[in-house]
Protein backbone atom coordinates (compact mmCIF):
# COMPACT_ATOMS: atom_id res chain seq x y z
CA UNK A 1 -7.28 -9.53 11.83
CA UNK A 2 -3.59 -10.16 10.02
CA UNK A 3 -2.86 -6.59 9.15
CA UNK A 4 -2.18 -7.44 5.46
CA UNK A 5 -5.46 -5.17 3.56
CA UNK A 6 -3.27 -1.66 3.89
CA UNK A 7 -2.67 1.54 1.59
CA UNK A 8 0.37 1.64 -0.62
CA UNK A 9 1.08 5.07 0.04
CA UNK A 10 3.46 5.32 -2.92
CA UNK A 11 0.86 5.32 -5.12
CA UNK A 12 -1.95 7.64 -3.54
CA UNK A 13 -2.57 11.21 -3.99
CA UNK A 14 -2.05 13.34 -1.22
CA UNK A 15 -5.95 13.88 -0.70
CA UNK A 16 -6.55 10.48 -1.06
CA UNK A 17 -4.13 9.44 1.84
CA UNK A 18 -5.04 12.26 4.39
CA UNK A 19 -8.90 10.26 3.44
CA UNK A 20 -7.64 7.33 4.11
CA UNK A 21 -5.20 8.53 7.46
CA UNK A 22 -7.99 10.53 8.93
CA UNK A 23 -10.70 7.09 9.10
CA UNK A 24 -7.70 5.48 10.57
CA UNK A 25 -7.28 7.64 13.03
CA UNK A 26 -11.24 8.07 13.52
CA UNK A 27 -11.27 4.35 14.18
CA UNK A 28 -8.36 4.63 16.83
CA UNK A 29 -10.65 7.44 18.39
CA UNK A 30 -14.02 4.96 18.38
CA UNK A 31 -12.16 2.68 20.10
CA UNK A 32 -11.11 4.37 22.90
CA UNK A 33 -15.01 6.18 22.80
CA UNK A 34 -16.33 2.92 22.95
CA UNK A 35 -14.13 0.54 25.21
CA UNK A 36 -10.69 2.11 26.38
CA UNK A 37 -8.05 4.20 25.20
CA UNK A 38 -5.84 1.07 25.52
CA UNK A 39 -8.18 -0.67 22.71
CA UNK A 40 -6.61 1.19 20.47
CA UNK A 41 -3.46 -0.68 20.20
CA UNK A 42 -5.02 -3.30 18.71
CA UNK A 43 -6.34 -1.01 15.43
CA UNK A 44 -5.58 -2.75 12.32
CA UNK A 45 -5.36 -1.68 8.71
CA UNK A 46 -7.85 -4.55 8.08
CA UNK A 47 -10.51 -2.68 10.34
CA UNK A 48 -9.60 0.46 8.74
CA UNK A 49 -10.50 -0.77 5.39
CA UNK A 50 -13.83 -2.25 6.67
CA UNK A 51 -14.97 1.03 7.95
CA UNK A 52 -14.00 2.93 4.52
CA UNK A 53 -15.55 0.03 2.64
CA UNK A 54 -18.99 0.93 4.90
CA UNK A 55 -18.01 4.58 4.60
CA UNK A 56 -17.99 4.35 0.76
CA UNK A 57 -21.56 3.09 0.92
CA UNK A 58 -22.95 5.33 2.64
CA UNK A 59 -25.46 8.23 1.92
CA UNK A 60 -23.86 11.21 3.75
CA UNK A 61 -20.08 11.81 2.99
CA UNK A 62 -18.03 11.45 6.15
CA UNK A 63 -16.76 15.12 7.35
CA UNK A 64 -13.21 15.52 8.31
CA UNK A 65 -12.19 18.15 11.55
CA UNK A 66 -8.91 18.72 12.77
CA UNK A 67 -7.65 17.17 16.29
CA UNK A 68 -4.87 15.58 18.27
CA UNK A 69 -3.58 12.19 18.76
CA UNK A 70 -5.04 10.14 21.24
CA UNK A 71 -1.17 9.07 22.41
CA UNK A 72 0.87 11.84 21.28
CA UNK A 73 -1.21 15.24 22.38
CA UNK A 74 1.66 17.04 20.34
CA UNK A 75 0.74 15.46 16.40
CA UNK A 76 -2.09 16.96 14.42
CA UNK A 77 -4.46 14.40 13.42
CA UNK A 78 -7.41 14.24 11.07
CA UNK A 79 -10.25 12.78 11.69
CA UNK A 80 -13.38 11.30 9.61
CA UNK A 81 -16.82 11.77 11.56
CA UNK A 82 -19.98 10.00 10.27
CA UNK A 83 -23.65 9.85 11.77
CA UNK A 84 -23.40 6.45 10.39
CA UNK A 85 -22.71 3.33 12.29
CA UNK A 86 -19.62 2.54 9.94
CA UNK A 87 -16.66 3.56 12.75
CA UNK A 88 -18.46 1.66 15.15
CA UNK A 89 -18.87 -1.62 13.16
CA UNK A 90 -14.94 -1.91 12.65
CA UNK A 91 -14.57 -0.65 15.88
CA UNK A 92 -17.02 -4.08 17.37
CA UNK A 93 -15.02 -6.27 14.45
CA UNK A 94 -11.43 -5.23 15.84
CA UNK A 95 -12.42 -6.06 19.79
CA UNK A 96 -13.90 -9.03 19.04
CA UNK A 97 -11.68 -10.39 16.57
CA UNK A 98 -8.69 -9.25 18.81
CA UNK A 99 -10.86 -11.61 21.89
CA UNK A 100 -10.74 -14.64 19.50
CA UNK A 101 -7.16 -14.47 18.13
CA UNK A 102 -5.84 -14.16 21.46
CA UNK A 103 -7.74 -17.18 22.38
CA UNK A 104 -5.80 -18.83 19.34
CA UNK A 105 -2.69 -17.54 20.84
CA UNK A 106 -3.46 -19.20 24.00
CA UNK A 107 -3.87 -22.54 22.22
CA UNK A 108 -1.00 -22.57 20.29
CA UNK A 109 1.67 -20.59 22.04
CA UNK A 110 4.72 -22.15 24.53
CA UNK A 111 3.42 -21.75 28.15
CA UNK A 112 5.90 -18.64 28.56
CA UNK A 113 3.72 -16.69 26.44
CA UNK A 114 0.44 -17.97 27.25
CA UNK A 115 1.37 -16.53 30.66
CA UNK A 116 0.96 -13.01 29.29
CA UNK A 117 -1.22 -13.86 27.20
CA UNK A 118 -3.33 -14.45 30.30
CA UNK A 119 -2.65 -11.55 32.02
CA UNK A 120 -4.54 -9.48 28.89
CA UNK A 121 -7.26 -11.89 28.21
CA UNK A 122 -9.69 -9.51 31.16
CA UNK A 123 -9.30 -6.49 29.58
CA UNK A 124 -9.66 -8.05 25.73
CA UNK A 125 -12.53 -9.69 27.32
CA UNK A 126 -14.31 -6.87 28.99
CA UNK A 127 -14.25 -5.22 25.38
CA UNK A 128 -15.52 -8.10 23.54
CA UNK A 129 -18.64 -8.25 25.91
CA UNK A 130 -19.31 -4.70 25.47
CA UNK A 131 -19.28 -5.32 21.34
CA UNK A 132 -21.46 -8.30 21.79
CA UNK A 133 -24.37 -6.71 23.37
CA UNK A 134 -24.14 -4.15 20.47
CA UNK A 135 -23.30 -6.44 17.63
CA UNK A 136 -24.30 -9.88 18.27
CA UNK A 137 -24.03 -11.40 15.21
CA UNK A 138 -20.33 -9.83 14.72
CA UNK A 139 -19.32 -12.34 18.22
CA UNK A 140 -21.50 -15.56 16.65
CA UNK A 141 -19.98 -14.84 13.20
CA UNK A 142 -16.24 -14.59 14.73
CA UNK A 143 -16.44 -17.19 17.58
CA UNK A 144 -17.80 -19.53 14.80
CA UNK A 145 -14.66 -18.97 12.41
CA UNK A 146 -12.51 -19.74 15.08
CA UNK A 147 -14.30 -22.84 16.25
CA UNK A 148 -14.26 -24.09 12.35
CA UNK A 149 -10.95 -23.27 12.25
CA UNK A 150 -9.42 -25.35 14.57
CA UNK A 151 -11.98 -28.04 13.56
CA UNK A 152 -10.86 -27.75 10.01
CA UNK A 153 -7.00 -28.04 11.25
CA UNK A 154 -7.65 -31.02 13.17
CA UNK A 155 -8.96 -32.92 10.32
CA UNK A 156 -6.65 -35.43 9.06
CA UNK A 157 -8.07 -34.93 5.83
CA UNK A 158 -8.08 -31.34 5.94
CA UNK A 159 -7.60 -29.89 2.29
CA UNK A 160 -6.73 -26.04 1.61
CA UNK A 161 -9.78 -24.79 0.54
CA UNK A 162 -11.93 -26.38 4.12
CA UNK A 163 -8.61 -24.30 5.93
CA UNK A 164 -9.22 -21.13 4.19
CA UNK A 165 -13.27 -21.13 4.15
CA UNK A 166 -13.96 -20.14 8.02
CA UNK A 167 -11.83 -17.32 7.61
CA UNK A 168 -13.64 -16.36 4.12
CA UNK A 169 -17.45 -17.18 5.41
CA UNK A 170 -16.88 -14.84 8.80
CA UNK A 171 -15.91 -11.85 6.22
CA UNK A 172 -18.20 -12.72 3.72
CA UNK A 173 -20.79 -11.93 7.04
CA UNK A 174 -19.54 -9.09 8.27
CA UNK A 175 -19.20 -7.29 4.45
CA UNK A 176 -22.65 -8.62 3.82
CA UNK A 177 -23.95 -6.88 7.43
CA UNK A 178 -23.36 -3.61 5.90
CA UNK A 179 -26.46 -2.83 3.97
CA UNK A 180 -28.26 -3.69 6.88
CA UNK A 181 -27.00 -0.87 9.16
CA UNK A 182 -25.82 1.56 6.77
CA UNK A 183 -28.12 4.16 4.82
CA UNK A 184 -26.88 3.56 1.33
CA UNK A 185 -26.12 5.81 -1.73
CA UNK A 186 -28.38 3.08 -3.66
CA UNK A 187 -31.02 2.59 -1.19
CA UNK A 188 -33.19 0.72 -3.73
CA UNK A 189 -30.22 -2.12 -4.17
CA UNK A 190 -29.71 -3.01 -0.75
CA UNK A 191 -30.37 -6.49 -1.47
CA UNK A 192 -27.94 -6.58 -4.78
CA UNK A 193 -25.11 -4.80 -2.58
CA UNK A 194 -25.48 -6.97 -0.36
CA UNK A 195 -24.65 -10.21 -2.20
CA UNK A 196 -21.49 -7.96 -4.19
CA UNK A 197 -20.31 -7.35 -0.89
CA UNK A 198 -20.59 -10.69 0.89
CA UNK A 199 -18.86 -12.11 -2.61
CA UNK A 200 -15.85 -9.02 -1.66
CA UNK A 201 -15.39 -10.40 1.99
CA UNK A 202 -15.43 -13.99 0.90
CA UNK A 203 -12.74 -13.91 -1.39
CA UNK A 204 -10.36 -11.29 1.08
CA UNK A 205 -10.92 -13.34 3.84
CA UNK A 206 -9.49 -16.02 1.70
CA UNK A 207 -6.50 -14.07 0.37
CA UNK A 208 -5.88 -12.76 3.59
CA UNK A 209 -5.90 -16.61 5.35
CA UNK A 210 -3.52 -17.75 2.43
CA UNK A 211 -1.10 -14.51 1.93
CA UNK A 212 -0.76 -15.26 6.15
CA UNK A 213 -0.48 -18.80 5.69
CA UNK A 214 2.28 -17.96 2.83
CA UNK A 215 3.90 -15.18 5.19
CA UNK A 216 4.19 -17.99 7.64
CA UNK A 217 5.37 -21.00 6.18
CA UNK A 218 9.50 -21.36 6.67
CA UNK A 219 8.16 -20.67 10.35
CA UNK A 220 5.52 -23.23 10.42
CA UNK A 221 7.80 -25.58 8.54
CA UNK A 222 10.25 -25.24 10.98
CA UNK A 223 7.69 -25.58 14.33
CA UNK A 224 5.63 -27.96 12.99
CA UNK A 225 2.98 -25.85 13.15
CA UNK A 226 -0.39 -26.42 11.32
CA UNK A 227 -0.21 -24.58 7.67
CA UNK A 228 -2.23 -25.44 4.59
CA UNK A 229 0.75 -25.16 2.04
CA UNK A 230 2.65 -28.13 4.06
CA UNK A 231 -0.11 -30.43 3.64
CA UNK A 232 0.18 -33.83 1.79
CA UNK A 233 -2.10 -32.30 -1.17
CA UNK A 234 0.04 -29.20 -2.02
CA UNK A 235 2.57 -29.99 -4.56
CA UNK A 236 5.84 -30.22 -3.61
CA UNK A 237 7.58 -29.33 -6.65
CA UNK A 238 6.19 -26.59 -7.73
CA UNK A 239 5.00 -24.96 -4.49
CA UNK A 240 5.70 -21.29 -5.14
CA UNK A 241 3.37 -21.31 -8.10
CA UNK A 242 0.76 -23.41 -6.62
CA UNK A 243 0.71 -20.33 -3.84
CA UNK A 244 0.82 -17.48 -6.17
CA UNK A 245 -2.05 -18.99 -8.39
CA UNK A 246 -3.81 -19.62 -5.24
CA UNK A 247 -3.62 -16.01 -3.98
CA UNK A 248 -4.10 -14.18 -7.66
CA UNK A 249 -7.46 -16.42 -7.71
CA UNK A 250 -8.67 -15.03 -4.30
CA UNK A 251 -7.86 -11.34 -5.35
CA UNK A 252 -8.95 -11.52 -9.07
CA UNK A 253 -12.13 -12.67 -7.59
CA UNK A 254 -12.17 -10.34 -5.39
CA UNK A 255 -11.69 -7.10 -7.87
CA UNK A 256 -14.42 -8.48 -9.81
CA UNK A 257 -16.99 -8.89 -7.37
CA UNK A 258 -16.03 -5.19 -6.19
CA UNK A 259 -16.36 -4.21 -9.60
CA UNK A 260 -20.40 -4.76 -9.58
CA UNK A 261 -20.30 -2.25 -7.23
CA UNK A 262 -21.62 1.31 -8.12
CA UNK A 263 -18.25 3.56 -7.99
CA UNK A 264 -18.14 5.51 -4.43
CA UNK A 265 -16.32 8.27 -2.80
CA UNK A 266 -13.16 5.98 -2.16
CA UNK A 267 -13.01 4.13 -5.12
CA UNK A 268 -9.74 4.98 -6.20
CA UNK A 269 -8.13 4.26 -2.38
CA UNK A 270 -10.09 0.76 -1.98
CA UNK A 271 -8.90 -0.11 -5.71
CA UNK A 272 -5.14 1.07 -4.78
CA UNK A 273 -5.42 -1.62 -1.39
CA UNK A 274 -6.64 -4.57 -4.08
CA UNK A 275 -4.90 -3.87 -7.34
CA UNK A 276 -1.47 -2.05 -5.98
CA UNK A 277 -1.07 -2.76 -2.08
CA UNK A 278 -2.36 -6.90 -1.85
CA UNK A 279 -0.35 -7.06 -5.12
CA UNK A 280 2.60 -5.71 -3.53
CA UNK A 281 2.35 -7.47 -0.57
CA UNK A 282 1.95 -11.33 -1.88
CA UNK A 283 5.03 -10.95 -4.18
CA UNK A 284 7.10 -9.84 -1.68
CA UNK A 285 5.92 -12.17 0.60
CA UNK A 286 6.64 -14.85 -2.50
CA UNK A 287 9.83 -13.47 -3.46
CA UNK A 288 11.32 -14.33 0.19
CA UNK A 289 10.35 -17.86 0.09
CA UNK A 290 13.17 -20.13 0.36
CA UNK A 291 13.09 -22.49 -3.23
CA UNK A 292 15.42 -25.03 -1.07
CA UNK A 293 11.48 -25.79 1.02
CA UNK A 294 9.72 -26.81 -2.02
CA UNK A 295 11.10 -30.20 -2.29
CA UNK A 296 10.09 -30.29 1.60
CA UNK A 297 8.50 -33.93 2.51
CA UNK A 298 4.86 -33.87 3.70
């Protein structure tokens, strides 16, 4: 995952951020449970927001208990504990999509980092085969993003939307596998939840591919590196408003497929991430662009 679905703490409540802190630090905790303490330096705030998103649906409220940090025995921590499988979903996404994007790395990078990149790959891959025998279709739905992916970069005809649809289909899946492993506050609308949900992940996993893509373009511009705003069909003269439109369309799309959704226990957190945080986030992320690369050549 990129990182980029996060709280903007600013504009929480205090209850509402120890909520969102304590199935953060729950999800560090079911990593180290379920593969190795070291797992959990790869915890994401993307991970963190699946597992509240599958929290929110659930029947039974999480309970919180008071513990200690995993990596620093001397800070309090709180931490969400569910009889659901919600923790350990996010916990299966973050291994395996850790696996993958350090197979990415390996493709792309200079040989002086695929050399430690190397050295890692056992342990990442130990913990991806561990998630795959529990989550199967998590692996197939991943591996196949990442194998579109670079298909869809290789394509001399590659457009922005074919760039940005593996990375929206694999979380269109994975929102959409909720339902299925999750008792639900609405049990009788599993099958409407379902298609809200898989519309949710489909349009994040585009905003997050593009707000990345955006994030990364002076670098990409610079390396040569493959980056859907740099090819020939993105405008060149008005590039920072062909991105911004291109993001608000992902997100808008986004809040109103969550909308459908029957308001939960977190509503007010998961609607500060997609109205206040990703807001936040893009137009900083626009704001630092450099105007001189719009008239760039393609």
């Amino acid at each position: 995952m990129f990182g980029y679905i996060k709280v903007d703490r600013a504009n929480l409540l205090g209850k509402e951020y120890d909520a969102y802190k304590g199935i953060y630090c729950a999800l560090c905790k079911q990593l180290g449970k379920d593969y190795s303490i070291f797992a959990g330096f790869i915890l994401s705030y993307d991970c963190t927001f699946y597992a509240m998103l599958a929290l929110d649906l659930a029947e039974k409220p999480p309970c919180y208990n008071d513990g200690r940090c995993r990596f620093n025995p001397f800070k309090k921590c709180l931490y969400a504990q569910s009889e659901t499988k919600a923790l350990s979903l996010a916990a299966a996404l973050s291994v395996i999509s850790a696996y993958y994007k350090l197979l990415d790395n390996i493709h792309d990078s200079p040989w002086y980092k695929r050399i430690a990149y190397r050295l890692i790959q056992p342990f990442f891959a130990g913990w991806r085969r561990k998630a795959a025998e529990k989550y199967p279709e998590i692996d197939r739905s991943v591996k196949k993003m990442l194998d579109n992916q670079l298909s869809a970069e290789r394509d001399p005809g590659c457009l922005l939307d074919m760039a940005a649809q593996p990375t929206a289909d694999m979380l269109s899946e994975m929102c959409a596998l909720l339902p299925d492993n999750i008792p639900l506050r609405e049990p009788l609308k599993i099958e409407r939840t379902k298609r809200i949900l898989s519309s949710v992940g489909y349009y994040m996993g585009r905003w997050i591919y593009l707000v990345d893509a955006a994030d990364d373009y002076n670098k990409d511009r610079k390396s040569g590196g493959f980056n859907p705003f740099l090819l020939s069909s993105a405008p060149s003269d008005n590039l920072k408003e062909y991105i911004e439109g291109s993001l608000n369309h992902a997100l808008s799309e986004a809040l109103l497929s969550y909308g459908l959704l029957d308001r939960g226990r977190y509503d007010s957190i998961i609607m500060n991430v997609l109205r206040v945080s990703c807001v936040n986030i893009q137009n900083k992320i626009i704001s630092e662009f450099d105007i001189d690369t719009n008239n760039t050549e393609n």
